[in-house]
N, C-alpha and C. Protein backbone atom coordinates (compact mmCIF):
# COMPACT_ATOMS: atom_id res chain seq x y z
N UNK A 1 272.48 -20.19 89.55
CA UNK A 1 271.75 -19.08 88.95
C UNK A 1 270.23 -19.32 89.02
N UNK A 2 269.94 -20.64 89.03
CA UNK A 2 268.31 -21.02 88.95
C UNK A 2 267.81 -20.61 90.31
N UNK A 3 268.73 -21.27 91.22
CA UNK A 3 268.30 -20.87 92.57
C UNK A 3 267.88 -19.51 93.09
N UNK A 4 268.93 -18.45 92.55
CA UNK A 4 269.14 -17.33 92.62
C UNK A 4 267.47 -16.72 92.37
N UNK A 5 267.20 -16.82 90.77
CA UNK A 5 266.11 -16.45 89.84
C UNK A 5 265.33 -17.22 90.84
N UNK A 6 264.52 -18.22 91.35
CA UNK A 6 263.84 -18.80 92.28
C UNK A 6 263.53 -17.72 93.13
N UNK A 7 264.80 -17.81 94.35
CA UNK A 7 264.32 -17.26 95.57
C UNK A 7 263.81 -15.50 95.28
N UNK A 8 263.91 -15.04 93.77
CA UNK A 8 263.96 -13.78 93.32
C UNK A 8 262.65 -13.32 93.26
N UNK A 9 262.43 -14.26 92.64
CA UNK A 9 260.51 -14.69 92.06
C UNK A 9 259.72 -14.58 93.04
N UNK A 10 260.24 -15.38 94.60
CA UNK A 10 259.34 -15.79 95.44
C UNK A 10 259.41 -14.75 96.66
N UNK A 11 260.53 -14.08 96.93
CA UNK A 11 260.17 -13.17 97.44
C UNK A 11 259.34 -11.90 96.74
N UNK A 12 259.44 -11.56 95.69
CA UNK A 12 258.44 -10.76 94.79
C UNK A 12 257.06 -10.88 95.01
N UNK A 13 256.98 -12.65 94.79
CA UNK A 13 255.75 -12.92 95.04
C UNK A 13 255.05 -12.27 96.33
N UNK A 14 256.18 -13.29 97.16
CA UNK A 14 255.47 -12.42 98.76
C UNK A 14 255.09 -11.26 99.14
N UNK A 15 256.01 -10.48 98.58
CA UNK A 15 256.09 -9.12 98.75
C UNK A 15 254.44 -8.05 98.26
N UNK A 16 254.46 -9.21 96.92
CA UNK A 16 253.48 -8.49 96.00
C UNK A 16 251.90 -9.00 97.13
N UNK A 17 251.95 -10.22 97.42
CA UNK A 17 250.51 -10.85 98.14
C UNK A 17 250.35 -9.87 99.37
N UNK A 18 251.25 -9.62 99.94
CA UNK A 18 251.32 -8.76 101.25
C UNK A 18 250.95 -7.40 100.54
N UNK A 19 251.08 -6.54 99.59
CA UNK A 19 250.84 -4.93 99.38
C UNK A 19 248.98 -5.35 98.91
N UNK A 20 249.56 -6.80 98.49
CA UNK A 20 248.04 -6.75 98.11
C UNK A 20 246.88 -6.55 99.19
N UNK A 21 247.44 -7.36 100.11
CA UNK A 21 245.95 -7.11 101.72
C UNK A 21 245.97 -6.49 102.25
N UNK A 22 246.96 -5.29 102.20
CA UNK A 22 247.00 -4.17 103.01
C UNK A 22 247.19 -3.21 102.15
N UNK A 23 247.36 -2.99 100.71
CA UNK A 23 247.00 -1.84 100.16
C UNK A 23 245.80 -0.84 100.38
N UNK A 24 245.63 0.07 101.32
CA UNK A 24 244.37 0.87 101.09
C UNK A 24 243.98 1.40 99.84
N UNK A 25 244.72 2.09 98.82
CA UNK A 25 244.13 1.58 97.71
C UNK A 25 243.41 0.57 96.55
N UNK A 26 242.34 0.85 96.13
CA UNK A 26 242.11 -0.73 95.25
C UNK A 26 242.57 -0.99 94.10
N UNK A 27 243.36 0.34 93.61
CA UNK A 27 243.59 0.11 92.15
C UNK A 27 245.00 -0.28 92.35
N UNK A 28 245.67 0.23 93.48
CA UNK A 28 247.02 -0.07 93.39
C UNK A 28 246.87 -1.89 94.49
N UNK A 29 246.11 -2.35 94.90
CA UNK A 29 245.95 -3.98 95.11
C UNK A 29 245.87 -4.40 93.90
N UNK A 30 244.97 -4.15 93.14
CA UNK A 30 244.88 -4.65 91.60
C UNK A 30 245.99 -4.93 91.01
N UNK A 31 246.73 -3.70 90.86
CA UNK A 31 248.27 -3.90 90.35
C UNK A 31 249.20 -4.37 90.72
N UNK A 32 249.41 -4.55 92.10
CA UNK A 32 250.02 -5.45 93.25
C UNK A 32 249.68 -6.81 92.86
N UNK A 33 248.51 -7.14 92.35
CA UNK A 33 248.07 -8.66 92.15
C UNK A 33 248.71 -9.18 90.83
N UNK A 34 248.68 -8.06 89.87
CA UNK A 34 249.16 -8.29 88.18
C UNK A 34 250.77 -8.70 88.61
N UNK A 35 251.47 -8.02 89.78
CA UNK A 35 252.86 -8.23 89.76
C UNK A 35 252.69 -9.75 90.97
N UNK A 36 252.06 -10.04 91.24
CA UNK A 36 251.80 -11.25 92.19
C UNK A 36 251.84 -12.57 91.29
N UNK A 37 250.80 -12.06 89.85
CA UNK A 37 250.99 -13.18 88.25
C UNK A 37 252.35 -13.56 88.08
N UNK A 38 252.53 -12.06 87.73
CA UNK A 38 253.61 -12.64 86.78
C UNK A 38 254.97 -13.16 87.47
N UNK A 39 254.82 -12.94 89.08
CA UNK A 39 256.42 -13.63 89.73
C UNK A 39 255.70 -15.16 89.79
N UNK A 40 254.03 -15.52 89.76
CA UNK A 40 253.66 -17.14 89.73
C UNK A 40 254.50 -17.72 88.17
N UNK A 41 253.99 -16.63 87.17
CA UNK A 41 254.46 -17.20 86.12
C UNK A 41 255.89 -17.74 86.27
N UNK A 42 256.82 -16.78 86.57
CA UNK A 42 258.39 -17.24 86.75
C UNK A 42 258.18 -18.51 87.40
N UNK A 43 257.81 -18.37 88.59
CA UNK A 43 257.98 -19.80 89.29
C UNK A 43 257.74 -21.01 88.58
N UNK A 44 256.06 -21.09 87.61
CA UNK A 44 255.66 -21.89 86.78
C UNK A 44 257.32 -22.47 85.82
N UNK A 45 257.57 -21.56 84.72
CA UNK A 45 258.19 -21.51 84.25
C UNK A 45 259.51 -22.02 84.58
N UNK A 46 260.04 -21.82 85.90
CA UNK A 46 260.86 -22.60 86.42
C UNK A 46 261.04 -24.10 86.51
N UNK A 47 259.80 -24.33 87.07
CA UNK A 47 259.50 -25.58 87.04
C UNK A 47 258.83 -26.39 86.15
N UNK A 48 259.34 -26.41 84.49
CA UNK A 48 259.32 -26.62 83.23
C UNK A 48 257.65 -26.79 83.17
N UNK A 49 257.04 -25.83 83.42
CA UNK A 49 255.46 -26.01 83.08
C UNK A 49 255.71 -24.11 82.21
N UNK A 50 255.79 -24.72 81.45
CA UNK A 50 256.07 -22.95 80.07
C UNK A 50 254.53 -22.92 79.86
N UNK A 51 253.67 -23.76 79.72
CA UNK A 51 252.71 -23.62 79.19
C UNK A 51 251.66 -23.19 79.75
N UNK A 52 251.75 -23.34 81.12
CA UNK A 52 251.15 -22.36 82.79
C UNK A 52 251.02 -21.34 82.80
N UNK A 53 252.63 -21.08 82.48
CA UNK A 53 253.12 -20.02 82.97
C UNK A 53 252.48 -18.70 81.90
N UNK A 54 252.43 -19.49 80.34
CA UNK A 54 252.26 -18.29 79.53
C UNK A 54 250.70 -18.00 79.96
N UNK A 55 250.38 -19.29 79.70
CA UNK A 55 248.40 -19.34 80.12
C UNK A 55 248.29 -18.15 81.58
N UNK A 56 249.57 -18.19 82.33
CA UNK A 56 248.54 -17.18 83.48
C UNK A 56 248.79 -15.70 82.99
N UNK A 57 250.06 -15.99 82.11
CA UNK A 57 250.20 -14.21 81.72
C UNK A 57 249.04 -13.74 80.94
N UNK A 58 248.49 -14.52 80.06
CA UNK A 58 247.68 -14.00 79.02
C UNK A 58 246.44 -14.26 79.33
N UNK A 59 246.02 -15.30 80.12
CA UNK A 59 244.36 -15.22 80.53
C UNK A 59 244.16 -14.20 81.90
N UNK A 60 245.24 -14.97 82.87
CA UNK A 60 244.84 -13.62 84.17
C UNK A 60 245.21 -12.22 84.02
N UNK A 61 246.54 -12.29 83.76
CA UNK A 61 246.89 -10.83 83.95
C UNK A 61 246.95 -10.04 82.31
N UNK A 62 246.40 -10.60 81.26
CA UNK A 62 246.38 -9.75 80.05
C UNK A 62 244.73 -9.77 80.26
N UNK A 63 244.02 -10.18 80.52
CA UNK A 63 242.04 -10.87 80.73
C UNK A 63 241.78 -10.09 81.55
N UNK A 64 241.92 -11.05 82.69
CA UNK A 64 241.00 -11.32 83.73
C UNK A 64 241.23 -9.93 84.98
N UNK A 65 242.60 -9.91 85.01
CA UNK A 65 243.00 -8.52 85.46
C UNK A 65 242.68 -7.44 85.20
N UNK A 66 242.89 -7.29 83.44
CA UNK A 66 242.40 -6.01 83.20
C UNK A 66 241.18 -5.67 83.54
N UNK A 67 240.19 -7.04 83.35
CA UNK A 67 238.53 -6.46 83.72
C UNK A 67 238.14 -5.79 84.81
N UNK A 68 239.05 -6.90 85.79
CA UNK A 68 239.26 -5.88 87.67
C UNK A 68 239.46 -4.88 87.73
N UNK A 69 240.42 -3.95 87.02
CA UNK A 69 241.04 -2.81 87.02
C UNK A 69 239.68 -2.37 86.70
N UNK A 70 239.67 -2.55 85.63
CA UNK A 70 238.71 -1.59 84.98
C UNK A 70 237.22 -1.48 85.96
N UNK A 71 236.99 -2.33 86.43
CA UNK A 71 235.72 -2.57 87.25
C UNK A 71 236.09 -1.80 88.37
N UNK A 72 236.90 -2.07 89.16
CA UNK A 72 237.49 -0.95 90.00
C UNK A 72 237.62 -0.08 90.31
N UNK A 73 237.61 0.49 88.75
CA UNK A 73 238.04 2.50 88.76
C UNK A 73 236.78 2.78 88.38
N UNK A 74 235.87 2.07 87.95
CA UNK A 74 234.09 2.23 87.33
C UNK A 74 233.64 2.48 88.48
N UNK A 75 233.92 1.52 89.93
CA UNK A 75 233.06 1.27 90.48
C UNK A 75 233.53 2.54 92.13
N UNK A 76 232.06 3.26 92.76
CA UNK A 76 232.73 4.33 93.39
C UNK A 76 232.35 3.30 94.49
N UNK A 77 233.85 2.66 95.06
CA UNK A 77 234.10 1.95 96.45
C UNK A 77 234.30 2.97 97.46
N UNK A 78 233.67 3.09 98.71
CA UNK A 78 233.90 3.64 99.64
C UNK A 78 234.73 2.44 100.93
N UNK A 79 236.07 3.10 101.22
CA UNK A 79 237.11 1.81 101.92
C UNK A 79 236.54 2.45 102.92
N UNK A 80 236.45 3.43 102.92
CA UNK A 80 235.84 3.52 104.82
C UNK A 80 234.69 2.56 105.69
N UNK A 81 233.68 2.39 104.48
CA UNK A 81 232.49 1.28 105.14
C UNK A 81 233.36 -0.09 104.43
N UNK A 82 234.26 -0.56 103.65
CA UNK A 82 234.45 -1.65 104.13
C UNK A 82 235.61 -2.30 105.13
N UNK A 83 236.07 -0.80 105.54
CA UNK A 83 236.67 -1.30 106.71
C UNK A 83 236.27 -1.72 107.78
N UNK A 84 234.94 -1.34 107.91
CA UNK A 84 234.29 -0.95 109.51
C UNK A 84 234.46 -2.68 110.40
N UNK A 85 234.25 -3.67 109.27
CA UNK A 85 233.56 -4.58 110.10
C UNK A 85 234.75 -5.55 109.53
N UNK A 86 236.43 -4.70 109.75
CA UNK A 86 237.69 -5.42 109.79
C UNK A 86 237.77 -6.00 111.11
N UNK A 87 237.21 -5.31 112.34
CA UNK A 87 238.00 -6.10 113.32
C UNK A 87 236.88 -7.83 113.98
N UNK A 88 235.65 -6.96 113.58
CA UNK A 88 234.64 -8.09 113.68
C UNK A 88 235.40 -9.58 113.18
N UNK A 89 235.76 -9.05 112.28
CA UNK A 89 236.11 -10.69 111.20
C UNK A 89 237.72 -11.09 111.50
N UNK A 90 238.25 -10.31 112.13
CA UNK A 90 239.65 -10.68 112.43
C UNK A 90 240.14 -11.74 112.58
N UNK A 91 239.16 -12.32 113.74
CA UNK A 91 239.93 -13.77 114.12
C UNK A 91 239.43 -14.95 113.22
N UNK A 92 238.37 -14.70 112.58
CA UNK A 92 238.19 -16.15 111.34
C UNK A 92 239.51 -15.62 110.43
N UNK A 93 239.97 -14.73 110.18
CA UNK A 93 241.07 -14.19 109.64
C UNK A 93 241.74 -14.93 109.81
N UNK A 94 242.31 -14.97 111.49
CA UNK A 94 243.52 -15.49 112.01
C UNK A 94 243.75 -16.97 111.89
N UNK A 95 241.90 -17.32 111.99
CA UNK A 95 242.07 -18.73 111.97
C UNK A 95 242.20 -19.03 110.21
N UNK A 96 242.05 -18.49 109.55
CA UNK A 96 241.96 -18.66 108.12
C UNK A 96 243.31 -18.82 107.96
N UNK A 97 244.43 -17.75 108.32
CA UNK A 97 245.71 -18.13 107.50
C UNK A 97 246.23 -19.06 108.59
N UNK A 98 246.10 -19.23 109.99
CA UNK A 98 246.70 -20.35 110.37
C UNK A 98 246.49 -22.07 109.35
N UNK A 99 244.96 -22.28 109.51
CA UNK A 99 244.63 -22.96 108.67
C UNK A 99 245.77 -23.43 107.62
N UNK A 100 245.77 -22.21 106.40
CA UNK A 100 246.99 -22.13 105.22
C UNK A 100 248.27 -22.67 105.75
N UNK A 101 248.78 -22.12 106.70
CA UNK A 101 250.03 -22.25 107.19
C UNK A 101 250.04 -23.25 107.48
N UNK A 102 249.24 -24.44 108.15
CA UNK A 102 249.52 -25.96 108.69
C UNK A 102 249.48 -26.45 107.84
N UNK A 103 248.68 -26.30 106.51
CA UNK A 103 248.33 -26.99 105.64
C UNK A 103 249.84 -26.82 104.46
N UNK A 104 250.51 -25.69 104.55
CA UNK A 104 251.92 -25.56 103.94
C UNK A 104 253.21 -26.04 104.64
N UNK A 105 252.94 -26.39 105.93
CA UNK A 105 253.85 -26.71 106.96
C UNK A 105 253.64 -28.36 106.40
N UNK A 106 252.29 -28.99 106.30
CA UNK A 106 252.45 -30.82 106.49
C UNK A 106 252.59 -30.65 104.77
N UNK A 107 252.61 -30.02 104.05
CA UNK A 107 252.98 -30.66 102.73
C UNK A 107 254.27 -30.22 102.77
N UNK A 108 255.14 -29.45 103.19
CA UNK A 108 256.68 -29.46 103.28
C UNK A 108 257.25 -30.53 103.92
N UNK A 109 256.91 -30.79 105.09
CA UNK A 109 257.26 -32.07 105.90
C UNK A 109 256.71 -33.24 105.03
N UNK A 110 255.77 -33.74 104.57
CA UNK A 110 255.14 -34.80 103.83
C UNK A 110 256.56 -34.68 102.89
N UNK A 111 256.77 -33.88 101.64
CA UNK A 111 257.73 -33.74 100.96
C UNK A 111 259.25 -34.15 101.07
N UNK A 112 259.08 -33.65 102.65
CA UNK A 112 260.38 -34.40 102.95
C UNK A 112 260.70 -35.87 103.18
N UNK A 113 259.40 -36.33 103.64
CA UNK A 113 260.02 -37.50 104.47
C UNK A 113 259.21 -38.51 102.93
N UNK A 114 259.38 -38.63 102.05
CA UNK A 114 258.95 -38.78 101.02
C UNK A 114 260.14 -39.68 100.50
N UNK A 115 259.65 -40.81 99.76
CA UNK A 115 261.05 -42.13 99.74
C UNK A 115 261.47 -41.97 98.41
N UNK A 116 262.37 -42.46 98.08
CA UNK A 116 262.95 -42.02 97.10
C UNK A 116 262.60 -42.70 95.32
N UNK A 117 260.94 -43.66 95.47
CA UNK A 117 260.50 -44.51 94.75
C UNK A 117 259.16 -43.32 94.48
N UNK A 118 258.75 -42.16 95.08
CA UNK A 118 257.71 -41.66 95.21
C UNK A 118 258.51 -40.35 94.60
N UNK A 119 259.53 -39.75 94.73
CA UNK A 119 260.26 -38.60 94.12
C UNK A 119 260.36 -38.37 92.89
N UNK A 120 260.54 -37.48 91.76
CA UNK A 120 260.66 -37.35 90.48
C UNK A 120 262.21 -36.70 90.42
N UNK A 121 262.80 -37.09 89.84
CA UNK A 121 264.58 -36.66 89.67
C UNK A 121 264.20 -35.74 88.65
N UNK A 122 265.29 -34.88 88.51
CA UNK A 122 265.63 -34.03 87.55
C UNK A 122 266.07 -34.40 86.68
N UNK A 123 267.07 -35.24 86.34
CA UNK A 123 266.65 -36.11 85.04
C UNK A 123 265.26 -36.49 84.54
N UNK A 124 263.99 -36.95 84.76
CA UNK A 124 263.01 -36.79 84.54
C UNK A 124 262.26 -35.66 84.20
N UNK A 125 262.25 -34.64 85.03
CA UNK A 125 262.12 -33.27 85.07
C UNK A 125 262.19 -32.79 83.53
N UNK A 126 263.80 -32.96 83.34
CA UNK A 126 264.65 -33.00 82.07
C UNK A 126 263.97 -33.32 80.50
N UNK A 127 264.04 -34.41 80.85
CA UNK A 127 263.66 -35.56 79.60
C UNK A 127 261.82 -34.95 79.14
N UNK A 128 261.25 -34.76 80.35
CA UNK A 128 259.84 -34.77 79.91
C UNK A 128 259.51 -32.92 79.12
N UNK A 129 260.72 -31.94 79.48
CA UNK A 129 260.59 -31.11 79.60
C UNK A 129 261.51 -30.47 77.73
N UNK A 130 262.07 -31.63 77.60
CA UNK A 130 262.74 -31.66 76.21
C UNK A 130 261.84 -32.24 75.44
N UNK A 131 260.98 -32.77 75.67
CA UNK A 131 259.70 -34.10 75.16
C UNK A 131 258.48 -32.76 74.47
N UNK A 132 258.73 -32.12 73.09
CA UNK A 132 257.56 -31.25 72.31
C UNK A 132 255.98 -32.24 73.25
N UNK A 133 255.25 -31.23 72.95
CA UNK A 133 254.08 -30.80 73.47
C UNK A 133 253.88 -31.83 74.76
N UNK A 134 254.40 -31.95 75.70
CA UNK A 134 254.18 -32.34 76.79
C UNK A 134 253.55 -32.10 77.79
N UNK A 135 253.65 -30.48 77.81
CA UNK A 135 253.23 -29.97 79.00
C UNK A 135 251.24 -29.39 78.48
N UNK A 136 251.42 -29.12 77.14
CA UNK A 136 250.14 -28.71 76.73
C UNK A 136 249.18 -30.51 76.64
N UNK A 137 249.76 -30.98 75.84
CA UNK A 137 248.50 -32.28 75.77
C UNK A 137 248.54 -32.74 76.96
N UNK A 138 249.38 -33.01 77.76
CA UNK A 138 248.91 -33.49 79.05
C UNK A 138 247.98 -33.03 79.81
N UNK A 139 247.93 -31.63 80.14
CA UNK A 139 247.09 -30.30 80.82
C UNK A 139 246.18 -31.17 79.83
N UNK A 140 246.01 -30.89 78.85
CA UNK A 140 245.07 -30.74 77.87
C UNK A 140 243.77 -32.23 78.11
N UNK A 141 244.67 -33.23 78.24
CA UNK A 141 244.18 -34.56 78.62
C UNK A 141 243.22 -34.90 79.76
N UNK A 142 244.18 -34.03 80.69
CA UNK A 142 243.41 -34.02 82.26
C UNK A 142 242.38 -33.11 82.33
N UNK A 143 242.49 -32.20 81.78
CA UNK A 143 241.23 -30.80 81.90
C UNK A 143 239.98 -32.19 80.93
N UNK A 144 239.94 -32.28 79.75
CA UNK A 144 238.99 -32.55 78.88
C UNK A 144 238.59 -34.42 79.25
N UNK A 145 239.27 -35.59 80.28
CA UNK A 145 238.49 -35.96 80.43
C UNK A 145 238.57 -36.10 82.24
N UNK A 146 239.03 -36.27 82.77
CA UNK A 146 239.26 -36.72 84.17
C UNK A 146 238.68 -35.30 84.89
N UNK A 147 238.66 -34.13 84.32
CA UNK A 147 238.31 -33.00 85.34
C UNK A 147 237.35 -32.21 84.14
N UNK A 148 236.45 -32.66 83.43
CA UNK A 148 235.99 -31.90 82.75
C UNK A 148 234.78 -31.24 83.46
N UNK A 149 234.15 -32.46 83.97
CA UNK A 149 232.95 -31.59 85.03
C UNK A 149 233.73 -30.58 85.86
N UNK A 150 234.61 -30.31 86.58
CA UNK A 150 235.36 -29.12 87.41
C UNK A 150 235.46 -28.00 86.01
N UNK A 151 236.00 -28.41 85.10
CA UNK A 151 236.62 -27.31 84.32
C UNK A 151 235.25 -27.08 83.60
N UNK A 152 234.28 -27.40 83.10
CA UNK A 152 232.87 -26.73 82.88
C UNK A 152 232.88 -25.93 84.54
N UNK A 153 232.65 -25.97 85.37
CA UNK A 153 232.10 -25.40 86.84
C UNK A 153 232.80 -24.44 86.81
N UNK A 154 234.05 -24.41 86.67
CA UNK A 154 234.96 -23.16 86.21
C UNK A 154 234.28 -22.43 85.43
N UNK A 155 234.66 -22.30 84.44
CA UNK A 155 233.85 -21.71 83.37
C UNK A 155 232.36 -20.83 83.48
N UNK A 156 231.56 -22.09 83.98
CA UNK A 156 230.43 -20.96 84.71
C UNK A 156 230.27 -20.37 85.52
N UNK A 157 231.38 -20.23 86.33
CA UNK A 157 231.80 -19.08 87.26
C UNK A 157 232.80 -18.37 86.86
N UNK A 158 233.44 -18.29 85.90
CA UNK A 158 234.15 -17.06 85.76
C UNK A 158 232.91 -16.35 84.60
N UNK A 159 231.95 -16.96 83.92
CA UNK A 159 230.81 -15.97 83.33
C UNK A 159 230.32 -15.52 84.05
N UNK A 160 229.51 -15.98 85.47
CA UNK A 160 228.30 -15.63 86.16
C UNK A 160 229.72 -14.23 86.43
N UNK A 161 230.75 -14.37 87.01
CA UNK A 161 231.63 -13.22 87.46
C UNK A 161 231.89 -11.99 86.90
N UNK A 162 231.64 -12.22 85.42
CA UNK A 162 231.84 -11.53 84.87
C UNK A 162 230.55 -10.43 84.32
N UNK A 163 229.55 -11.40 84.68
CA UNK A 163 228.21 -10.29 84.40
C UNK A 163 227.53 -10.06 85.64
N UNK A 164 228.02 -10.42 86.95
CA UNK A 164 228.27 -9.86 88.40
C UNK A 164 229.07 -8.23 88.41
N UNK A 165 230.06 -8.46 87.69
CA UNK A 165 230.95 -7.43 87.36
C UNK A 165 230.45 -6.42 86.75
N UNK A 166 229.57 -7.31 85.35
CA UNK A 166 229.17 -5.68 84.56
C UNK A 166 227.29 -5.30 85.45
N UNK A 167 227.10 -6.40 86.13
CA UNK A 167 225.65 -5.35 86.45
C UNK A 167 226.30 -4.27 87.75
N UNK A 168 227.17 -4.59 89.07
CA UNK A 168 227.74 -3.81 89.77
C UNK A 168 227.90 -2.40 89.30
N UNK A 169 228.24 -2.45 87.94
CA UNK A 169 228.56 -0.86 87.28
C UNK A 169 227.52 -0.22 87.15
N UNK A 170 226.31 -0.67 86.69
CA UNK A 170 224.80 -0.36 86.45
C UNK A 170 224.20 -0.43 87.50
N UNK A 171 224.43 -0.47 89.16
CA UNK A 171 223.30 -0.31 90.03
C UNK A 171 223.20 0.88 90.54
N UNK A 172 221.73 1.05 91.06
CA UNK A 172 221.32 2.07 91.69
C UNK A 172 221.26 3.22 90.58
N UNK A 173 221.06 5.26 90.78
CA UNK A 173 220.81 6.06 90.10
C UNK A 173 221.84 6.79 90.49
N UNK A 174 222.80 6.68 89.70
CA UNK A 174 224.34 7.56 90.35
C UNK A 174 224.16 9.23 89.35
N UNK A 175 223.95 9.96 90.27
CA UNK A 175 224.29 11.17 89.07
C UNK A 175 224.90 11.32 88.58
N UNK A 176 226.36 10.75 88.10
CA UNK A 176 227.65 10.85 87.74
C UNK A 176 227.61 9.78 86.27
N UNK A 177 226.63 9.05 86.63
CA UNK A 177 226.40 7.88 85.36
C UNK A 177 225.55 8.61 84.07
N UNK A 178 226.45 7.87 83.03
CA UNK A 178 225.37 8.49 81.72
C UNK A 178 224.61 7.29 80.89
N UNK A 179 223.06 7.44 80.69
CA UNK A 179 222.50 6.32 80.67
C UNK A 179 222.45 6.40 79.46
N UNK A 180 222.14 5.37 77.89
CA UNK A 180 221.60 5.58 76.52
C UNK A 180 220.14 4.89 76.72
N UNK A 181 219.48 5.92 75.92
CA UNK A 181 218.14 5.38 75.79
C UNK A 181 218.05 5.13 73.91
N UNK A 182 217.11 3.93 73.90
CA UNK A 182 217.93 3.51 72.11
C UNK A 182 216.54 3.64 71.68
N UNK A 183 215.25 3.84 72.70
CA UNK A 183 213.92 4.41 71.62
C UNK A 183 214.36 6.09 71.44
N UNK A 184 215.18 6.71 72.11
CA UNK A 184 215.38 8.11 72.00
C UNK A 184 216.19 8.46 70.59
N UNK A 185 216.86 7.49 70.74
CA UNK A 185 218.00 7.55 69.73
C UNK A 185 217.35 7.21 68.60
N UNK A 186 216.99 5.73 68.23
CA UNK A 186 216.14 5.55 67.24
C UNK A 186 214.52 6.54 66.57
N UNK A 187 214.29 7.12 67.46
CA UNK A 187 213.53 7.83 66.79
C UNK A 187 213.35 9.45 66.77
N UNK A 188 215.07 9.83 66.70
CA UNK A 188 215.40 10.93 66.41
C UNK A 188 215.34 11.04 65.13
N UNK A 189 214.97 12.71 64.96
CA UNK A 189 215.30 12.98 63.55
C UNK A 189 216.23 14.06 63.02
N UNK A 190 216.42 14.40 61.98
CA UNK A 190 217.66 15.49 61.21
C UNK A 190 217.71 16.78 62.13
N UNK A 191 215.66 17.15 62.55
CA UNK A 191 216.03 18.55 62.99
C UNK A 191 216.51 18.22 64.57
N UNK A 192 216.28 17.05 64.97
CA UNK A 192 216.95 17.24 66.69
C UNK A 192 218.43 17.47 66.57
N UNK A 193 219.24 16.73 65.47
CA UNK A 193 220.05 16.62 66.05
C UNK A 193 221.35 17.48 64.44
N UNK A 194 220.72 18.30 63.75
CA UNK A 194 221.11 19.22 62.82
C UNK A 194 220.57 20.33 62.87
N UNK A 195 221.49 21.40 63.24
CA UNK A 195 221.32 23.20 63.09
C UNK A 195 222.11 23.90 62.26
N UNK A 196 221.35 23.89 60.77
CA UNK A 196 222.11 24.85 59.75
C UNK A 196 222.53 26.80 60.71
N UNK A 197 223.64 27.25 60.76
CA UNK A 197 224.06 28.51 61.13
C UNK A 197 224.54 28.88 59.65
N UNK A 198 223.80 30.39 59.53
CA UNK A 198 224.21 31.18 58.59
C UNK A 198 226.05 31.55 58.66
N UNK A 199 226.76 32.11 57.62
CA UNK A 199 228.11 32.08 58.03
C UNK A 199 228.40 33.78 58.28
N UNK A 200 227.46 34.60 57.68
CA UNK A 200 227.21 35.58 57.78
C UNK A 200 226.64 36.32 59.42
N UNK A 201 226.76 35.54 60.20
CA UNK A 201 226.40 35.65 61.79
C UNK A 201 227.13 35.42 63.08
């Protein structure tokens, strides 16, 4: 049945990464990506990391996703100019996912030929996975001292991203945009913005 739920997840996954690069829509890639999460989560979850798995539901795809979306439908993308200069870039393309692919090909083979003093059994698997807070203080251990400089660097790139995100919404003079001005506002008074009407009229 695990197997089953596995190969279930991972073709989903695939399925979902593929609508994602060829969706001509952006809002429906967006959503293609939210269902791309949550078949990682299953997989996570499979492989007794619960605490991954919830972390990607609720930071990427309850967070970090929604902001995309939302940035997305804010933002007026024209796919026609960023198609233009698809075929230009094609072949770093090609060489890009070959790249991926060798690099998933020698860690499958590495995996295999892998001795049996270097393997983790499922009994282990087991034991560590019955073992309360295991999977969080450990994460927890490695992020705060062995990778803390990476996980600060993180961090200031998913901010700088995020106010990348909100100035994108604010560029240029879109007629369609509505601006607040807060000396306008602040130094309004009763009669700008109150008109007694007789009832008799």
């Amino acid at each position: 049945m695990e197997k089953i739920i596995f190969y279930a997840f991972a073709a989903l996954l695939i399925l979902a990464s593929v609508m994602v690069i060829s969706s001509r829509n952006a809002v429906r890639a967006v959503l293609f990506l939210v269902m791309a999460f949550v078949c990682a989560s299953g997989l996570w979850i499979l492989l007794y990391a619960e605490f991954l798995g919830m972390i990607l539901v609720l930071v990427y795809v309850g967070a970090v996703m929604v902001l995309f979306l939302f940035v997305v439908m804010m933002l007026d993308i024209n796919m026609a100019a960023l198609r233009e200069g698809f075929t230009r870039y094609l072949p770093l393309a090609v060489l890009a996912a070959l790249l991926i692919f060798g690099q998933l090909a020698w860690v499958f083979i590495k995996g295999n030929t892998l001795d049996e003093t270097t393997m983790v059994s499922q009994e282990t698997l087991e034991d560590s996975a019955a073992t309360p807070e295991n999977n969080t203080k450990a994460l927890g251990r490695v992020l705060y001292t062995d990778y803390v400089v990476a996980f600060e660097v993180a961090a200031i790139l998913l901010l700088v991203a995020m106010i990348a995100a909100v100035s994108l919404t604010l560029r240029g003079a879109r007629p369609d945009r509505k601006t607040q001005s807060i000396n306008q506002q602040v130094s309004a008074t009763k009669a700008d913005r109150l008109r007694i009407v007789s009832g008799d009229k």
